[in-house]
C-alpha atoms as a PDB file:
ATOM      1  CA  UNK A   1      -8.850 -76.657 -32.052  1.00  0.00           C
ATOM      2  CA  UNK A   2     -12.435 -77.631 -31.761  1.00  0.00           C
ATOM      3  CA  UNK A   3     -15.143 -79.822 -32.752  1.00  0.00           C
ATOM      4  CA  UNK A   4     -17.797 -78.463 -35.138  1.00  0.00           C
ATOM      5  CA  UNK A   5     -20.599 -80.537 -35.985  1.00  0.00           C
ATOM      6  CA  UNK A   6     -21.529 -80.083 -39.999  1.00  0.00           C
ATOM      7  CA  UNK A   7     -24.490 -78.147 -39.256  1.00  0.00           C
ATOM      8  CA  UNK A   8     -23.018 -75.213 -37.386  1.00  0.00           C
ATOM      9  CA  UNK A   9     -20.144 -74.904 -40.002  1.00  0.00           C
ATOM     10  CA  UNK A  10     -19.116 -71.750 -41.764  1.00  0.00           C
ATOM     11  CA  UNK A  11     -17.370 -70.704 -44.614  1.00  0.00           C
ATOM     12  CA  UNK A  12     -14.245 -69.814 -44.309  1.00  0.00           C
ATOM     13  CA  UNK A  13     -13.530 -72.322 -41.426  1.00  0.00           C
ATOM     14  CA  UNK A  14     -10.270 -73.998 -41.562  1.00  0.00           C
ATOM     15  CA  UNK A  15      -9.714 -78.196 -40.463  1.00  0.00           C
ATOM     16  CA  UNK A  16      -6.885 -78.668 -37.882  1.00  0.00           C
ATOM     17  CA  UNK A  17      -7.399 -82.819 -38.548  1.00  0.00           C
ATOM     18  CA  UNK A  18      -8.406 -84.205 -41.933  1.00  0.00           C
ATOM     19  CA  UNK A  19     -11.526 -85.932 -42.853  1.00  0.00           C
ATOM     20  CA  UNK A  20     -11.520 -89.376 -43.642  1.00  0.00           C
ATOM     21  CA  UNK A  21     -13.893 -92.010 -45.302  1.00  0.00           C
ATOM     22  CA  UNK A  22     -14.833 -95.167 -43.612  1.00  0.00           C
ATOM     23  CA  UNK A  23     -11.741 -97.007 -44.865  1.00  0.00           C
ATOM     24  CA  UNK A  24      -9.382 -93.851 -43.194  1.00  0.00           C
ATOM     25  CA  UNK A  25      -8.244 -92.614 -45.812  1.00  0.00           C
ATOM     26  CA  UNK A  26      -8.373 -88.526 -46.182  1.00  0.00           C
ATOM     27  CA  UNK A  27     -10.516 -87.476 -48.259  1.00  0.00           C
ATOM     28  CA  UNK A  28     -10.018 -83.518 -46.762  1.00  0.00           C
ATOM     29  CA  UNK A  29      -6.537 -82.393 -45.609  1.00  0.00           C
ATOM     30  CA  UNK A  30      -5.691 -80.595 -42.933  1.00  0.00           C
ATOM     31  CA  UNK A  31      -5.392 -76.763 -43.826  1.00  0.00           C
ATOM     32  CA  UNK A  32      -8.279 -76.858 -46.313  1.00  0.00           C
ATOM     33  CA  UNK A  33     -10.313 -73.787 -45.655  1.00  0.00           C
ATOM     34  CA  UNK A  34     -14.303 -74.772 -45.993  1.00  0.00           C
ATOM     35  CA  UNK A  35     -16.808 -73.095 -48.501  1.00  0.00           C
ATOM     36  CA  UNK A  36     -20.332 -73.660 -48.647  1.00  0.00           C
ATOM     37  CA  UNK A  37     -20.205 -76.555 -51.406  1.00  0.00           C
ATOM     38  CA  UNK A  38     -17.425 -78.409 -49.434  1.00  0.00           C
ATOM     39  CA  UNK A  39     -20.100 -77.820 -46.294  1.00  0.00           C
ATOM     40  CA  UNK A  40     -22.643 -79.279 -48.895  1.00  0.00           C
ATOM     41  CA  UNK A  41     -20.448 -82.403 -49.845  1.00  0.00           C
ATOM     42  CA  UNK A  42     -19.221 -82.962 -45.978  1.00  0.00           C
ATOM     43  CA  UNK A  43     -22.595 -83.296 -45.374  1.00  0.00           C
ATOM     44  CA  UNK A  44     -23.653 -85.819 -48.718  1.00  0.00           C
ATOM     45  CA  UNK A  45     -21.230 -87.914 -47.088  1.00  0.00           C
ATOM     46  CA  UNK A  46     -22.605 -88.437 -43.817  1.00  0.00           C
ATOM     47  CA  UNK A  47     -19.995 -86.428 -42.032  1.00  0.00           C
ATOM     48  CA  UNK A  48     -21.169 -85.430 -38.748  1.00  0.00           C
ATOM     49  CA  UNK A  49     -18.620 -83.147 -37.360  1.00  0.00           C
ATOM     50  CA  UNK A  50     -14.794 -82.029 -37.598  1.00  0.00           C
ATOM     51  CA  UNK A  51     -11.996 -80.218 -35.996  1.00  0.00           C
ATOM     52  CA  UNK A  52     -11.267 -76.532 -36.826  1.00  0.00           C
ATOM     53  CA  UNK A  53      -9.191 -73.835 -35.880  1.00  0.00           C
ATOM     54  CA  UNK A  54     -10.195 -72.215 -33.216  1.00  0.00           C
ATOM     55  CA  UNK A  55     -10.808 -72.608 -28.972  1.00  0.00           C
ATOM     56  CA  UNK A  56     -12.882 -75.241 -27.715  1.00  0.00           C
ATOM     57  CA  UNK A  57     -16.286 -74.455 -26.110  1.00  0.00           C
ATOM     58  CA  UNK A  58     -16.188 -71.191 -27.296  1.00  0.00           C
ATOM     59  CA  UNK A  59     -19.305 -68.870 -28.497  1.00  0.00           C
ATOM     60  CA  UNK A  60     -18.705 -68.190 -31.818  1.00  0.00           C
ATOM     61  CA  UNK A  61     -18.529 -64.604 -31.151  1.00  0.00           C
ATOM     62  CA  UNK A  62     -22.372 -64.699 -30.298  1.00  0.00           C
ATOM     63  CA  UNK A  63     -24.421 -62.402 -28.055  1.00  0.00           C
ATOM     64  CA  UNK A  64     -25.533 -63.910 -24.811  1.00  0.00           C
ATOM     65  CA  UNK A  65     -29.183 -63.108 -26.773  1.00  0.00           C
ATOM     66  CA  UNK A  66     -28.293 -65.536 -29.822  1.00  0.00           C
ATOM     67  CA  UNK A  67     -26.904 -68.298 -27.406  1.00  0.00           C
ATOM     68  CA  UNK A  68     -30.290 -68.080 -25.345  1.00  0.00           C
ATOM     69  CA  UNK A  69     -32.462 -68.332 -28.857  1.00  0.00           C
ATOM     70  CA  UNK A  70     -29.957 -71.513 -29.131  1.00  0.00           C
ATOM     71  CA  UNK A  71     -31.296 -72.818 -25.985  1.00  0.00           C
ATOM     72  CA  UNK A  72     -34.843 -72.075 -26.169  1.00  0.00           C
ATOM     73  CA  UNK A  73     -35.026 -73.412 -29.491  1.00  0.00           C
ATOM     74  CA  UNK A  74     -32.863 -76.775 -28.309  1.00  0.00           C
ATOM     75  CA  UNK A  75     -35.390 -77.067 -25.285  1.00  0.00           C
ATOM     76  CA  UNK A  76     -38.747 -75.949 -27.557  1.00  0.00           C
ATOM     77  CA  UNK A  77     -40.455 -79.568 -27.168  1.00  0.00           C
ATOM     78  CA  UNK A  78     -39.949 -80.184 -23.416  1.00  0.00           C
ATOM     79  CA  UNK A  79     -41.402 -77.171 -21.980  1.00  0.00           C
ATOM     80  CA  UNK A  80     -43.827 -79.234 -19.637  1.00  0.00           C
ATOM     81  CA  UNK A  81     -40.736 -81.643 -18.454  1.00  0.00           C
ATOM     82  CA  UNK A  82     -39.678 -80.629 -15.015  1.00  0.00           C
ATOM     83  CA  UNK A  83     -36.127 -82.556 -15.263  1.00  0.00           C
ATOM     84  CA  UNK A  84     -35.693 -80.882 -18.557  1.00  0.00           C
ATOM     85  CA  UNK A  85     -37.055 -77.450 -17.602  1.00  0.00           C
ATOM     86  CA  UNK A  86     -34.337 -77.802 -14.781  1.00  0.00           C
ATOM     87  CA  UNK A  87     -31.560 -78.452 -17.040  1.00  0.00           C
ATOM     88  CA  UNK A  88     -32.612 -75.062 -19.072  1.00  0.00           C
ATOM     89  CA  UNK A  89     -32.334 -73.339 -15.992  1.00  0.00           C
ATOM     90  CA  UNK A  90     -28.709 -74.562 -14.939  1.00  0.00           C
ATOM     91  CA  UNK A  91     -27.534 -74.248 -18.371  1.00  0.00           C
ATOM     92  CA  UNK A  92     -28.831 -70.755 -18.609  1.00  0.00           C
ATOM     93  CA  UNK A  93     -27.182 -69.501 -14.868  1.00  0.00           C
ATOM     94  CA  UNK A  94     -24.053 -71.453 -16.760  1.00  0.00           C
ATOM     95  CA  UNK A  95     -24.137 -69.110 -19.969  1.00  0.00           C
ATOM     96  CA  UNK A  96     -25.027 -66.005 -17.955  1.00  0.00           C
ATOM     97  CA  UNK A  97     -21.788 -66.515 -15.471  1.00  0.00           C
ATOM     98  CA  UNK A  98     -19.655 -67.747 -18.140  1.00  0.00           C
ATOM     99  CA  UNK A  99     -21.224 -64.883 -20.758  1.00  0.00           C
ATOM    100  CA  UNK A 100     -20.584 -62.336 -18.405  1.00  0.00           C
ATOM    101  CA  UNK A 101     -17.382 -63.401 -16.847  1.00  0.00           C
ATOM    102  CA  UNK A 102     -15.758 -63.656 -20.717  1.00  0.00           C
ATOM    103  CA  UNK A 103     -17.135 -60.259 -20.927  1.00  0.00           C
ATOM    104  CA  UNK A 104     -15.722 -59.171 -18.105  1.00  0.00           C
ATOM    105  CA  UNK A 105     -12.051 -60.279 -18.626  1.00  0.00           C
ATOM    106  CA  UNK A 106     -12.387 -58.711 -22.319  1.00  0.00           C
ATOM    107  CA  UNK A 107     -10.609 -54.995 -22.041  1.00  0.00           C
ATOM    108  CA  UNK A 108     -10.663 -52.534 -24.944  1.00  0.00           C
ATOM    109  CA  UNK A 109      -9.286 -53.294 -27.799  1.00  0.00           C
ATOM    110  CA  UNK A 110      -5.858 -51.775 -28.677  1.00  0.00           C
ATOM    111  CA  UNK A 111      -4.207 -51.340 -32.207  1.00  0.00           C
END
């Protein structure tokens, strides 16, 4: 299970935990599988993330290329911050060990 906020959701995603509305009541049950108008209404409503299948801080199935575009593009508008400029670097040596090490531990697939 993980946390997906609304913007980085796919189709074809499926919720472990349903969606409520303000009151808690469900409004999405658990199982659903998401399609790009349920995306669409999830986000009308203000939703701003929810649980699908799936393991926690895991890629996506990115490249380590795609999850460095991520960064860059999260970072774009403190390029002359030191403290922030730092961060990028950590978090990049983080993604290239972690990257590399899931790589790593990945053998060949088998049928």
């Amino acid at each position: 299970m993980k946390r997906v906020v609304i913007e980085e959701l796919l189709p074809d995603m499926i919720l472990v935990k349903p969606v409520t509305n303000a009151n808690g009541l469900p409004i999405v049950a658990v199982g659903t599988i998401l399609d790009a108008p349920m995306i669409e209404r999830l986000q009308r409503m203000g939703t701003t993330s929810v649980y699908v299948e799936g393991d926690a801080g895991g890629a996506g199935g990115k490249t380590l290329t795609e999850l460095e575009a991520e960064l860059d593009h999260r970072f774009r508008h403190v390029t002359q911050d030191p403290v922030q400029q730092l961060i990028l670097k950590t978090l990049r040596t983080h993604l290239h060990a972690t990257h590399s090490t899931a790589s790593a531990t990945e053998g060949p697939a088998t049928a």
